[in-house]
N, C-alpha and C. Protein backbone atom coordinates (compact mmCIF):
# COMPACT_ATOMS: atom_id res chain seq x y z
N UNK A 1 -9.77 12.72 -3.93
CA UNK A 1 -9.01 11.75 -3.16
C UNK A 1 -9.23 12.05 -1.69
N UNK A 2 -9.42 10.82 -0.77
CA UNK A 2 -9.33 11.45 0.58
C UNK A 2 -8.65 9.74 1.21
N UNK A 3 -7.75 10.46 2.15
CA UNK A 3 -6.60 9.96 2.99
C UNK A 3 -6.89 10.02 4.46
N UNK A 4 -6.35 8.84 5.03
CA UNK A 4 -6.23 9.04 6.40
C UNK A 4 -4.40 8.33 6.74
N UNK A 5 -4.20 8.76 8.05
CA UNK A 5 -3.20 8.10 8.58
C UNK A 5 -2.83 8.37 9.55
N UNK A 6 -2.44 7.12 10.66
CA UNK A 6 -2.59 7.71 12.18
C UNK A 6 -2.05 6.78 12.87
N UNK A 7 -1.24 6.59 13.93
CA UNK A 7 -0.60 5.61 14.66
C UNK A 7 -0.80 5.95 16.47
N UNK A 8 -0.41 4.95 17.29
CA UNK A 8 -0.64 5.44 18.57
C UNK A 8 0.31 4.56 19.29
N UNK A 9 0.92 5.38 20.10
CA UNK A 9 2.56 4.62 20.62
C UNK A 9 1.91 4.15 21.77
N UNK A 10 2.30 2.84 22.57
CA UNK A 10 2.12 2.29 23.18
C UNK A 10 3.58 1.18 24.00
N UNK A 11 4.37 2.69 24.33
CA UNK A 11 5.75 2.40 24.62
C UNK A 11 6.43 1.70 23.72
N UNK A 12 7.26 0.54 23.26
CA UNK A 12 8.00 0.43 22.35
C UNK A 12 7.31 0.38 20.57
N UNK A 13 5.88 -0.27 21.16
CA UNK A 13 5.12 -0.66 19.97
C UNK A 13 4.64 0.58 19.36
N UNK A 14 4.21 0.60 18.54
CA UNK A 14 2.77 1.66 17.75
C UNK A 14 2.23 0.81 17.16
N UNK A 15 1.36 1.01 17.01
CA UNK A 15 -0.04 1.34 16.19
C UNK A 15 -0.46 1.66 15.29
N UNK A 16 -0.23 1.34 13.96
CA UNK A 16 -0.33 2.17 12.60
C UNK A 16 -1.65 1.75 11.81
N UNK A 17 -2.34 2.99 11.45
CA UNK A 17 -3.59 2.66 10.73
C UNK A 17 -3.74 3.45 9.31
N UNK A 18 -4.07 3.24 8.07
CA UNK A 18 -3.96 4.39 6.92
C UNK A 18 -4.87 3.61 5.67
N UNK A 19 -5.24 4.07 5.31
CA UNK A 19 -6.38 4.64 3.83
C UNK A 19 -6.16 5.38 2.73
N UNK A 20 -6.83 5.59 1.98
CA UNK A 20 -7.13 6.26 0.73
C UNK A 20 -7.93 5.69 -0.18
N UNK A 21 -8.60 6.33 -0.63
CA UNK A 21 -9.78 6.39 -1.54
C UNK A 21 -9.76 7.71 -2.98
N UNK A 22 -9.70 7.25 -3.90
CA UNK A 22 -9.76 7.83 -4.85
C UNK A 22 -10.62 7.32 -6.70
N UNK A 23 -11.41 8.67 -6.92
CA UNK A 23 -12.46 8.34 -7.60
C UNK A 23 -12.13 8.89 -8.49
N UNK A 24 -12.82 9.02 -10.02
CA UNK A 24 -12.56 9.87 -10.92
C UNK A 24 -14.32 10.04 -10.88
N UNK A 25 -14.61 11.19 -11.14
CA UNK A 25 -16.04 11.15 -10.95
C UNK A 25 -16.89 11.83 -13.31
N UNK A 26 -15.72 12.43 -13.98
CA UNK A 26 -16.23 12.24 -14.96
C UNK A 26 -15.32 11.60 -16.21
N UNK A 27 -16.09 10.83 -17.52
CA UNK A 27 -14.82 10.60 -18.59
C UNK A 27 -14.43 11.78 -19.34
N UNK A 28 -12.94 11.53 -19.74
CA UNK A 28 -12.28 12.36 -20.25
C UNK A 28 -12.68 12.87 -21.68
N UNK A 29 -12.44 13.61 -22.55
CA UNK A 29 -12.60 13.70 -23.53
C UNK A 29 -12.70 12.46 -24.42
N UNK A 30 -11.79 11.16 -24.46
CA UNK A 30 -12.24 10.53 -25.31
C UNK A 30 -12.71 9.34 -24.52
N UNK A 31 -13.62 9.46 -23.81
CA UNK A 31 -14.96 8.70 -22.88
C UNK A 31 -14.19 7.78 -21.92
N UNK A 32 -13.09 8.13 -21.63
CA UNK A 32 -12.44 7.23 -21.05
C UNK A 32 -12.88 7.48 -19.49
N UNK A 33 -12.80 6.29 -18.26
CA UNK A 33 -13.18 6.85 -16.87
C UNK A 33 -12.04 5.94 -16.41
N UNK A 34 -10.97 6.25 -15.32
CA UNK A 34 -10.54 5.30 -14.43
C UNK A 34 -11.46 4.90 -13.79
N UNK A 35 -11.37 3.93 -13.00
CA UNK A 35 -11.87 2.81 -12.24
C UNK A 35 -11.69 3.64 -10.70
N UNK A 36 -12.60 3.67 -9.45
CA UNK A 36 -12.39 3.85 -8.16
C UNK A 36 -11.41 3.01 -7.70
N UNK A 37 -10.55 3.67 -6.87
CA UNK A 37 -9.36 2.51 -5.99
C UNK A 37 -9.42 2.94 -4.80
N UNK A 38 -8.81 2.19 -3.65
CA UNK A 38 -7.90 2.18 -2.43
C UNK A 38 -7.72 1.39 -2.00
N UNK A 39 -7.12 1.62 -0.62
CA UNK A 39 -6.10 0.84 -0.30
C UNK A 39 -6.85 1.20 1.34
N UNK A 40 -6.04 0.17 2.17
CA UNK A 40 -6.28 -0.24 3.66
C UNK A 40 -5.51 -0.31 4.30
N UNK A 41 -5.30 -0.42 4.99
CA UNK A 41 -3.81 -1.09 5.79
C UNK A 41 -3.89 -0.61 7.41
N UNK A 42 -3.07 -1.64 8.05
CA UNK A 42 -2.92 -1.14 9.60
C UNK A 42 -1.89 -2.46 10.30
N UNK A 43 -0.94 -1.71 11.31
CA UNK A 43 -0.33 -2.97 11.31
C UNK A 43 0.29 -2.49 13.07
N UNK A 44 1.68 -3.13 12.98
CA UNK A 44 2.50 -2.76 14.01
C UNK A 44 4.11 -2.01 13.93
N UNK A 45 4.85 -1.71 14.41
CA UNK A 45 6.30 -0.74 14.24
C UNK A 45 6.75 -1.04 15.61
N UNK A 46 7.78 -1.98 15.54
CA UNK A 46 7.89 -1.74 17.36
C UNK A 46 9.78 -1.56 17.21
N UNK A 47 10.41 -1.09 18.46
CA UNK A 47 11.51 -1.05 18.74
C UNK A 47 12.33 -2.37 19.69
N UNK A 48 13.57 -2.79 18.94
CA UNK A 48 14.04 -4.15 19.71
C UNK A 48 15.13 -3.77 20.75
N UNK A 49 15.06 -2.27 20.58
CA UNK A 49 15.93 -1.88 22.11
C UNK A 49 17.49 -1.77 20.86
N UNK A 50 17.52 -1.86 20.02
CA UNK A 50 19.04 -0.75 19.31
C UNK A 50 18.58 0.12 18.99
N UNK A 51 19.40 1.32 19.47
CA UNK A 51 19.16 3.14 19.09
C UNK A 51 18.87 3.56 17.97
N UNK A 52 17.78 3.85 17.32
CA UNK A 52 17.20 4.27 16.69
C UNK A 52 16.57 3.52 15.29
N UNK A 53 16.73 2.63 15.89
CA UNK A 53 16.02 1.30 14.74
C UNK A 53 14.53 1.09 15.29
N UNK A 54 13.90 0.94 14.03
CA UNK A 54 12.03 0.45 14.49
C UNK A 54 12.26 -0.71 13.21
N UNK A 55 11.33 -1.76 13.36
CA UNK A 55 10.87 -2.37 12.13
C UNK A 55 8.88 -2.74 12.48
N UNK A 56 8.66 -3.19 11.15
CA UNK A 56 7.03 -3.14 10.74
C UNK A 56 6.94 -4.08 10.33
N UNK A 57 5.17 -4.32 10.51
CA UNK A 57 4.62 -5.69 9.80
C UNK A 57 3.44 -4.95 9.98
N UNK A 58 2.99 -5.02 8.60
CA UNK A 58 1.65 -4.01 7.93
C UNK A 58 1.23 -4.59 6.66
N UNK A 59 0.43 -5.27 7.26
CA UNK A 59 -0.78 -5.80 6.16
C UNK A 59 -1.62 -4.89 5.30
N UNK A 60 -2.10 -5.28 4.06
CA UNK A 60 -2.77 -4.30 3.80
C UNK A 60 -3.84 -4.68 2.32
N UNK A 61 -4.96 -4.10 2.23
CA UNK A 61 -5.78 -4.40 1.13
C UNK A 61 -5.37 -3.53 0.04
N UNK A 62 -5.46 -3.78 -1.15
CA UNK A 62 -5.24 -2.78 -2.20
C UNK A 62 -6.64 -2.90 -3.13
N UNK A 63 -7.73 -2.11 -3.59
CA UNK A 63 -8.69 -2.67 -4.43
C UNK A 63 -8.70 -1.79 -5.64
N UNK A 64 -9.25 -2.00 -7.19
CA UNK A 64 -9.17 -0.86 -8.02
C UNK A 64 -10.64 -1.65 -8.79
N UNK A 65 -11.13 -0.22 -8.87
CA UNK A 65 -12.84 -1.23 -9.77
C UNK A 65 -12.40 -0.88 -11.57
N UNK A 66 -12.29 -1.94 -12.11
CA UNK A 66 -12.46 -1.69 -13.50
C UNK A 66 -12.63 -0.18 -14.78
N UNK A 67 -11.76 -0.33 -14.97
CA UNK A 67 -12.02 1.48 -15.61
C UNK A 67 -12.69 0.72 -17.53
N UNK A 68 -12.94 1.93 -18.19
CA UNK A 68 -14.08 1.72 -19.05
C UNK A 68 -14.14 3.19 -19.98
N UNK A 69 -14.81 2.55 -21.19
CA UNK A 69 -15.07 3.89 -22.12
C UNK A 69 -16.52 3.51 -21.75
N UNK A 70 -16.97 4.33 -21.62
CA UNK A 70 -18.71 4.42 -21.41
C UNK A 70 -19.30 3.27 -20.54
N UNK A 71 -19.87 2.04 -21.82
CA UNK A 71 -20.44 0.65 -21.10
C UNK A 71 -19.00 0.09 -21.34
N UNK A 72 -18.47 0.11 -21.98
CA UNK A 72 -17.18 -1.13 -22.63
C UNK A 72 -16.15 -0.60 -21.66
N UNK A 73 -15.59 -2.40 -20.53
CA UNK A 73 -14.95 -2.18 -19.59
C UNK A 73 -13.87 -2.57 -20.44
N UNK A 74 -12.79 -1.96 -19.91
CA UNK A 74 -11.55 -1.88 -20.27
C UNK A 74 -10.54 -3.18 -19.80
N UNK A 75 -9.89 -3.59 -20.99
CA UNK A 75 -9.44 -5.25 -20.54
C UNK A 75 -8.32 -4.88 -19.86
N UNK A 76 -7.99 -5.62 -18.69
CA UNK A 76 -6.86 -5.65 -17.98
C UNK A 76 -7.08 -4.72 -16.57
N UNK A 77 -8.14 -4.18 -16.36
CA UNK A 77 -8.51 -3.32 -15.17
C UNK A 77 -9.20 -4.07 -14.34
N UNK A 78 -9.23 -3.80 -12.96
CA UNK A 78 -9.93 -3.80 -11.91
C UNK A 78 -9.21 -5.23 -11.18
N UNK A 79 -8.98 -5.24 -9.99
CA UNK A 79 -7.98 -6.27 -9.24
C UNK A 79 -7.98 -6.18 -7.72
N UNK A 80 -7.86 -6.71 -7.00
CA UNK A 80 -7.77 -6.70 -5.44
C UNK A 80 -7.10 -7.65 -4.80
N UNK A 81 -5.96 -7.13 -4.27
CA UNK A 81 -4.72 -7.89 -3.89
C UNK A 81 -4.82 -7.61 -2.17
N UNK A 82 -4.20 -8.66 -1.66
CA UNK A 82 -3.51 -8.61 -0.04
C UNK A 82 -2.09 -8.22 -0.13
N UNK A 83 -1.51 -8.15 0.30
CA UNK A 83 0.29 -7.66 0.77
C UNK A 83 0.37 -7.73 2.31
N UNK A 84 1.45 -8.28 2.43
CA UNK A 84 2.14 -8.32 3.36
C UNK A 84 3.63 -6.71 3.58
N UNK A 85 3.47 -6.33 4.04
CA UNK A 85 4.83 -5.96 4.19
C UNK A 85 5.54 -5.77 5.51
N UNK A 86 6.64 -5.93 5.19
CA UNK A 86 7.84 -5.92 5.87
C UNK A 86 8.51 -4.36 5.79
N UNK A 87 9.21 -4.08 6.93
CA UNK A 87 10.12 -2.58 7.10
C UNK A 87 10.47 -2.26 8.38
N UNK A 88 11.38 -1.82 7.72
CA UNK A 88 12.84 -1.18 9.19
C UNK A 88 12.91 0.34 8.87
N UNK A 89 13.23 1.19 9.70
CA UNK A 89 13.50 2.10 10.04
C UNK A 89 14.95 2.76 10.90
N UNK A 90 15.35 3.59 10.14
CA UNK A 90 16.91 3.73 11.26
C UNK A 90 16.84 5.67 11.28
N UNK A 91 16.42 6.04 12.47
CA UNK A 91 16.83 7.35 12.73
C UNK A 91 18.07 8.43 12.60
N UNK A 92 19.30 8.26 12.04
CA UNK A 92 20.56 8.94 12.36
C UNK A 92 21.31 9.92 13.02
N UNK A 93 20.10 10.74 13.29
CA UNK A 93 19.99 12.22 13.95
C UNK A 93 18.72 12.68 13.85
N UNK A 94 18.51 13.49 14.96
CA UNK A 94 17.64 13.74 15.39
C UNK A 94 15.97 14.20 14.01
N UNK A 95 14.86 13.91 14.03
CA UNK A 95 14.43 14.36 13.01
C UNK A 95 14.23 13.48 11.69
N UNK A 96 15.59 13.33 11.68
CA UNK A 96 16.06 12.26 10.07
C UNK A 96 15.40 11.20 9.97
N UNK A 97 15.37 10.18 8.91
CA UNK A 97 15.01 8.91 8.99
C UNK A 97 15.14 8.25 7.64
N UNK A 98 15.57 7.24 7.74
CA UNK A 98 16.04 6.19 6.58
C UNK A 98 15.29 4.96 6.91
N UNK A 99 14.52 4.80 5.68
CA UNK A 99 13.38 3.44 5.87
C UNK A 99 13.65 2.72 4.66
N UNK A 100 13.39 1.81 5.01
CA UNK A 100 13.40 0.37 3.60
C UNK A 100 11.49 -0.55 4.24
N UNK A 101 11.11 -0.83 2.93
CA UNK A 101 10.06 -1.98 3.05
C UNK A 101 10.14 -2.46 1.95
N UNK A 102 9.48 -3.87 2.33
CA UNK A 102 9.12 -4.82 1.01
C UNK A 102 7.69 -4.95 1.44
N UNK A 103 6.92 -5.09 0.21
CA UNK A 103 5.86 -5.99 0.05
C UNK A 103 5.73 -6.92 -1.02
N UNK A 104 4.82 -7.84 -0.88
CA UNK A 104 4.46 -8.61 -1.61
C UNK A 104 3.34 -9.32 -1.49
N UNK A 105 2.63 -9.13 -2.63
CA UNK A 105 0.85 -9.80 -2.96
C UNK A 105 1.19 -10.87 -1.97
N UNK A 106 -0.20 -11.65 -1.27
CA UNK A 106 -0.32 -13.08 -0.97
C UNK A 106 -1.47 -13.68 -1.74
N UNK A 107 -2.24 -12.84 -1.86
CA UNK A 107 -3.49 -12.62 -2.52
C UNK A 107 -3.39 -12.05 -3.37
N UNK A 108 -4.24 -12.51 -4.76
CA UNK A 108 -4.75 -11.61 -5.73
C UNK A 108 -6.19 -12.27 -6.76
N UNK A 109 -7.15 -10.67 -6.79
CA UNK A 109 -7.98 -11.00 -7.73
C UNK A 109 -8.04 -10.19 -8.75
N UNK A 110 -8.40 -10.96 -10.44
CA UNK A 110 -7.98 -9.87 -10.75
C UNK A 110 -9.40 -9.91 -11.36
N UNK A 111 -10.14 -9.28 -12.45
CA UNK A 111 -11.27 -8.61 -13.14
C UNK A 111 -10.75 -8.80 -15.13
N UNK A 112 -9.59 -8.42 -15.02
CA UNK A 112 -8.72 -8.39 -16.74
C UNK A 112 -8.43 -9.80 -16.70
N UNK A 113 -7.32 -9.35 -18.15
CA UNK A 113 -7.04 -10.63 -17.97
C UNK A 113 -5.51 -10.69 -18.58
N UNK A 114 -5.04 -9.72 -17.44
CA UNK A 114 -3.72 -9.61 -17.33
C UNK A 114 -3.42 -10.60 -16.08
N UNK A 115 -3.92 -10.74 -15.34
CA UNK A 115 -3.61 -12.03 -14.06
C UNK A 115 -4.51 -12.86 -14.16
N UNK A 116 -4.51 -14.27 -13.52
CA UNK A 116 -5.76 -15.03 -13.00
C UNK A 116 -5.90 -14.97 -11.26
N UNK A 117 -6.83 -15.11 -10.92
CA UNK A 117 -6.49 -15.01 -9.30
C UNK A 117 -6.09 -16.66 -9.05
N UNK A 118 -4.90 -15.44 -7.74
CA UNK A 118 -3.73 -16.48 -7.07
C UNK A 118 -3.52 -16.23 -5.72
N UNK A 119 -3.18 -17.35 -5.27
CA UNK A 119 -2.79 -17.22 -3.90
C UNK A 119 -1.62 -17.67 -3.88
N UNK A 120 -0.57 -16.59 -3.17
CA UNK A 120 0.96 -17.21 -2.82
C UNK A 120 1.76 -17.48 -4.52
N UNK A 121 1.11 -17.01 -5.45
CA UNK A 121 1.74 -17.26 -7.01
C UNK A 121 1.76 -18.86 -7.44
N UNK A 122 0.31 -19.38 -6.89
CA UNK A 122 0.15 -20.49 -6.78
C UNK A 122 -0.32 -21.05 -8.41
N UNK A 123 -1.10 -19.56 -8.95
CA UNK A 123 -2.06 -20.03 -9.87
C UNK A 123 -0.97 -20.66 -11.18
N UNK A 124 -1.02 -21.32 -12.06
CA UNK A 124 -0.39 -21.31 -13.47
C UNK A 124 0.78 -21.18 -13.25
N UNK A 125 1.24 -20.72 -14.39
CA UNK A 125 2.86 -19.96 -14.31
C UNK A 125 3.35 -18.46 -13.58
N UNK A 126 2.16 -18.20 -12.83
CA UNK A 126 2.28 -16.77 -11.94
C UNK A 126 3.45 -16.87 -11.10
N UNK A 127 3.90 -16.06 -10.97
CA UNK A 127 4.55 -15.46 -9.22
C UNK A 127 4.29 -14.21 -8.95
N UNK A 128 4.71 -14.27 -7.40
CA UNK A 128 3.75 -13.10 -6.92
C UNK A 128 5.45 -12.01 -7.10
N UNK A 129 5.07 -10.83 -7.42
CA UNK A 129 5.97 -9.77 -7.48
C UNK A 129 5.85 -9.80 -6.36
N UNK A 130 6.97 -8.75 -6.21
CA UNK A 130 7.49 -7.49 -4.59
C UNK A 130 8.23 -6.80 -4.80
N UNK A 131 7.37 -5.87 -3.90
CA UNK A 131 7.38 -4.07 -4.12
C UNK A 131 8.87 -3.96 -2.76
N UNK A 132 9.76 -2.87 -3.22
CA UNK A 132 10.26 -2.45 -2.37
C UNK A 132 10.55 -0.87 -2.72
N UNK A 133 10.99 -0.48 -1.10
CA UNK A 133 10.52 0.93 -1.07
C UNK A 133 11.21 1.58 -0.02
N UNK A 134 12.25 2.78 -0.51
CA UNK A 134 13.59 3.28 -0.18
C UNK A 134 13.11 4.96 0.29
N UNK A 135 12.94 5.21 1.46
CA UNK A 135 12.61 6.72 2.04
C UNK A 135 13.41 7.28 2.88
N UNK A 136 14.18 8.55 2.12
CA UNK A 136 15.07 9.21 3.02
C UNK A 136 14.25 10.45 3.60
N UNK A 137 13.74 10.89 4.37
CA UNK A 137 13.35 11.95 5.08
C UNK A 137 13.71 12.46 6.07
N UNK A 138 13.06 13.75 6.50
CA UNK A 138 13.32 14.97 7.94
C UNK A 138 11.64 14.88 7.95
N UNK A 139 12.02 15.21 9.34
CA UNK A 139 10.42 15.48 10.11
C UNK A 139 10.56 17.21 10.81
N UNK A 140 9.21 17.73 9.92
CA UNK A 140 9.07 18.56 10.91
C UNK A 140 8.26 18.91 11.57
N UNK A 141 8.45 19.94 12.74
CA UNK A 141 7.66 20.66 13.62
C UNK A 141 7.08 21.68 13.81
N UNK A 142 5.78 21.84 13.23
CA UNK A 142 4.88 22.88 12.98
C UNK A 142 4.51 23.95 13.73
N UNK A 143 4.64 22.99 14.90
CA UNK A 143 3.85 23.26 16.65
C UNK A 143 4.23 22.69 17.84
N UNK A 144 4.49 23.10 18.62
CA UNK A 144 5.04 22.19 20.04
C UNK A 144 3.81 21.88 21.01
């Protein structure tokens, strides 16, 4: 697996950029291989001037290639979706931080045939799910 992630403040705004990539490189005992995935994303986080609130808008690619026993691809694998997400941030004390996001597909392709590709949950009887996502953390300081 290899990761990136990195932002750059630009007084109230930042800058947020992040990745990952992850492979399985042999099959398992019973010939099974996941499929290569990652993900993309980069967006904005800015502050509206209340103490210790940020919110986000971070787009992002998600891709996964088809997983498989040997030649025979595995039904219901491999897909590549867009998302939108949404998120706030509230600091409480110093360090701390309490975050909420949503996302949700706008896009999707899929490879199986567990979805059809859709836009906006346009296709058939689809709708698009959404992800939400609850982070209580501390930050620390390694190094000054």
């Amino acid at each position: 697996q290899l990761a990136f992630d990195g932002d750059w403040m630009l007084g109230p705004v930042r800058l947020i950029g992040f990745g990952m990539a992850r492979t399985s490189v042999y099959h398992n005992r019973y010939g099974y291989q996941q499929g290569s995935r990652g993900v993309l994303g980069c967006g904005v986080d800015f502050s509206p001037g209340l103490a210790g609130w940020r919110f986000s808008v971070i787009p992002e690619v998600f891709h996964e290639e088809p997983s498989g026993w040997g030649t025979h691809i595995a039904e219901n694998s491999g897909r590549t979706d867009v998302l939108v997400g949404l998120g706030a941030s509230w600091m409480p004390a110093s360090r701390w931080f309490v975050q909420a996001r949503f996302k949700v597909p706008v896009v999707t392709w899929s490879n199986g045939g567990q979805l059809t590709s859709m836009w906006l949950g346009r296709e058939g009887d689809l709708s698009s799910p959404w992800f939400a996502l609850l982070t209580v953390g501390h930050a620390l300081e390694l190094w000054h």
